[in-house]
Protein backbone atom coordinates (compact mmCIF):
# COMPACT_ATOMS: atom_id res chain seq x y z
CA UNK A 1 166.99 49.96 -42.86
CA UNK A 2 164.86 47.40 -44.14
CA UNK A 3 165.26 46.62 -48.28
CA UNK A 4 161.82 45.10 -48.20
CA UNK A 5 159.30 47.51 -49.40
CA UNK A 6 155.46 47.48 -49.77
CA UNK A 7 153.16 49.79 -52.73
CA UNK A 8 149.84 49.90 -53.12
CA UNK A 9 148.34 51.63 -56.55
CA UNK A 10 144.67 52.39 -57.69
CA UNK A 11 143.82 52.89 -61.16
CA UNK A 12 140.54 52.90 -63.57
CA UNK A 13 140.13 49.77 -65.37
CA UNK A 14 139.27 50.39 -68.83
CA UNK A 15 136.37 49.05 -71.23
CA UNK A 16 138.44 46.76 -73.72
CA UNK A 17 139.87 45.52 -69.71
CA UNK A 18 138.08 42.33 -69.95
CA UNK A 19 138.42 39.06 -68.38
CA UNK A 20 140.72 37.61 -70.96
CA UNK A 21 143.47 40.48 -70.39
CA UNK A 22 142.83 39.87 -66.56
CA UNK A 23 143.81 36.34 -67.24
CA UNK A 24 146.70 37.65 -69.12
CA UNK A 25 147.74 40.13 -66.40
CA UNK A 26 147.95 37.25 -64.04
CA UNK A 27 149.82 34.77 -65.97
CA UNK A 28 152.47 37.98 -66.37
CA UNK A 29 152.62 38.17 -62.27
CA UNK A 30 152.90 34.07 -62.09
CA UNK A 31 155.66 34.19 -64.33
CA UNK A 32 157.74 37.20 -63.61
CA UNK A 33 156.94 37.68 -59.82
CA UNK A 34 158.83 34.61 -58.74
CA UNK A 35 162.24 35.74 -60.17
CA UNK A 36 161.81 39.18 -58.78
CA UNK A 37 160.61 37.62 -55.32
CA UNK A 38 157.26 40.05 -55.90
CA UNK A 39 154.21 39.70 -53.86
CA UNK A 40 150.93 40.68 -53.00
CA UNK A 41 147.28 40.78 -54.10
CA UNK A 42 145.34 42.40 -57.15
CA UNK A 43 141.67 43.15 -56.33
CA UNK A 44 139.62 44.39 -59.42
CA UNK A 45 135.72 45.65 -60.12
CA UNK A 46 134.87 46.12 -63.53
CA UNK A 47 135.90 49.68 -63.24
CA UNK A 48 138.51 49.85 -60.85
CA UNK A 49 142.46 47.85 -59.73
CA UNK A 50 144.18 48.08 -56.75
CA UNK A 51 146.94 46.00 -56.46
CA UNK A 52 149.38 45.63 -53.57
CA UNK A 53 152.93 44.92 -54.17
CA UNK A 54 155.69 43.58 -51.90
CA UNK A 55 159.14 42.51 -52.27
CA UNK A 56 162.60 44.28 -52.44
CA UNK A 57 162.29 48.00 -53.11
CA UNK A 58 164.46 48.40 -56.56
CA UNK A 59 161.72 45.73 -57.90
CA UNK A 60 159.05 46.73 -56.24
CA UNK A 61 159.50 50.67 -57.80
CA UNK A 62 160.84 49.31 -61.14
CA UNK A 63 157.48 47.17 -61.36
CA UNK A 64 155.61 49.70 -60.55
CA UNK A 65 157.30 51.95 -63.39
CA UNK A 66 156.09 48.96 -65.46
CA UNK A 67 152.58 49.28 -64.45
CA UNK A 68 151.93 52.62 -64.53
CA UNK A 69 152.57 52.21 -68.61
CA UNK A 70 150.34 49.46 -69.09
CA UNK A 71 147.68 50.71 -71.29
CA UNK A 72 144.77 48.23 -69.62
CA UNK A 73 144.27 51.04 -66.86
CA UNK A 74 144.14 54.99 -66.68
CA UNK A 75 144.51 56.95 -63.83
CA UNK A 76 147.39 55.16 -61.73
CA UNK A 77 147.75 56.66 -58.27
CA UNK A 78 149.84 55.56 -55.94
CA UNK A 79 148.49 55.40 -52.34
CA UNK A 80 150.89 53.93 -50.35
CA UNK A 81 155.11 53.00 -50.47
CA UNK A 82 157.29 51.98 -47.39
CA UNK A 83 159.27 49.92 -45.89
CA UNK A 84 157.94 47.18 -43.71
CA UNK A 85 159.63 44.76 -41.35
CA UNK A 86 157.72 41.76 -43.43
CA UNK A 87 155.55 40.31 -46.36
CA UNK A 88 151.57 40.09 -45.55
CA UNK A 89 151.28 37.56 -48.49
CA UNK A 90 154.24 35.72 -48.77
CA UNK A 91 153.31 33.05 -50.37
CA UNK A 92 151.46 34.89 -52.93
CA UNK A 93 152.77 35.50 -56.72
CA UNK A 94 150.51 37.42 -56.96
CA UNK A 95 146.78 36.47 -55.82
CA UNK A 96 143.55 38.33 -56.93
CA UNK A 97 139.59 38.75 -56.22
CA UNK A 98 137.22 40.13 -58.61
CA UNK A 99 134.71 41.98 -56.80
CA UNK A 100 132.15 41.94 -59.22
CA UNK A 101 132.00 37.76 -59.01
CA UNK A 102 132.17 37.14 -55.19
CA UNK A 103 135.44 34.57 -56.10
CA UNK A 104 138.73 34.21 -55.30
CA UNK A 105 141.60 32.69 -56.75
CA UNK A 106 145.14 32.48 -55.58
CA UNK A 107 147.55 29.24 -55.17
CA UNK A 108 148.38 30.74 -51.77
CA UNK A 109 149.03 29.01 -48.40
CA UNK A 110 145.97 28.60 -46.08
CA UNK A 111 147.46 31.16 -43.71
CA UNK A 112 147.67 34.28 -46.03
CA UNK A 113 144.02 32.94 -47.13
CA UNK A 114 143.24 33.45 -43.31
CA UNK A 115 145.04 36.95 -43.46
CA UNK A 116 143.33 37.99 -46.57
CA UNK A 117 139.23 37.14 -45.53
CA UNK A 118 140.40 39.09 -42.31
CA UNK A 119 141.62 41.90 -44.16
CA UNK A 120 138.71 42.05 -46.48
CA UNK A 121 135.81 41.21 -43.88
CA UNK A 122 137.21 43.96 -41.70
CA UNK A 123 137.69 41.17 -38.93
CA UNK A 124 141.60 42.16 -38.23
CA UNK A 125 142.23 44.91 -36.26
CA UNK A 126 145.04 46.41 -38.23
CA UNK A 127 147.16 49.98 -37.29
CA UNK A 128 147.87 49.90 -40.84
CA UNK A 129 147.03 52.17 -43.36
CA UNK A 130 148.11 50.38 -46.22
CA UNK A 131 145.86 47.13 -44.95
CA UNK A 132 143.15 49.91 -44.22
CA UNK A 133 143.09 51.38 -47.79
CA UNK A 134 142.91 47.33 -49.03
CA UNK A 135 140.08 47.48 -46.43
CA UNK A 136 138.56 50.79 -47.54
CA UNK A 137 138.55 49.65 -51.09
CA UNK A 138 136.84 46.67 -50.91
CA UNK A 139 134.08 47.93 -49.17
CA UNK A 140 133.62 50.95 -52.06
CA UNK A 141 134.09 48.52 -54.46
């Protein structure tokens, strides 16, 4: 059985959310991911996260304990958790979009760039339901 595990969480962004605590929110990931070998992608609106987490399953669930506390969002539901046989963004601390500004900002290799526009133009034909709800959300977003 594989140790490496995947999660993917919605939650409601709140007001006093702004771009300053997003900031702070990824300097947290670029600094702690790395020592818990943590990756993934954190896509926001103004009123909405989803974030998708990989990395070895006593971090991945003990991060996610972390987040759910995190008084910068309401409403965190957890949409997806298994095991997979490998990372989609393995080079990624933890990268991010902000829908509202059509951006994106990650440090990430040019391959899990590649994987990510796929995933988020709906050009990769995925049977994947976690990639699908990444999918899914973007689009409602």
């Amino acid at each position: 059985m594989s140790s490496l595990y995947r999660l993917i969480y919605t939650s409601f962004r709140k007001p006093e959310c702004n771009e300053h605590e997003i900031q702070n929110i990824l300097a947290s990931c670029k600094k702690n991911n790395p020592k818990r070998d943590i990756t993934g992608i954190l896509l926001h609106s103004d009123k909405r996260f989803i974030q998708y987490i990989e990395g070895n399953k006593d971090e991945v669930v003990e991060l996610y304990e972390l987040i759910k506390k995190d008084s910068r969002h309401t409403s965190v539901n957890q949409r997806n958790f298994e095991a997979i046989d490998d990372r989609i963004f393995p080079s990624w601390e933890m990268g991010y979009k902000d829908l509202d500004m059509v951006q994106f900002n990650t440090d990430a290799s040019v391959a899990d760039q590649k994987t990510f526009n796929g995933i988020i133009k709906g050009e990769l034909d995925f049977d994947d339901n976690a990639l699908r709800i990444l999918q899914l959300f973007f689009k409602m977003a």
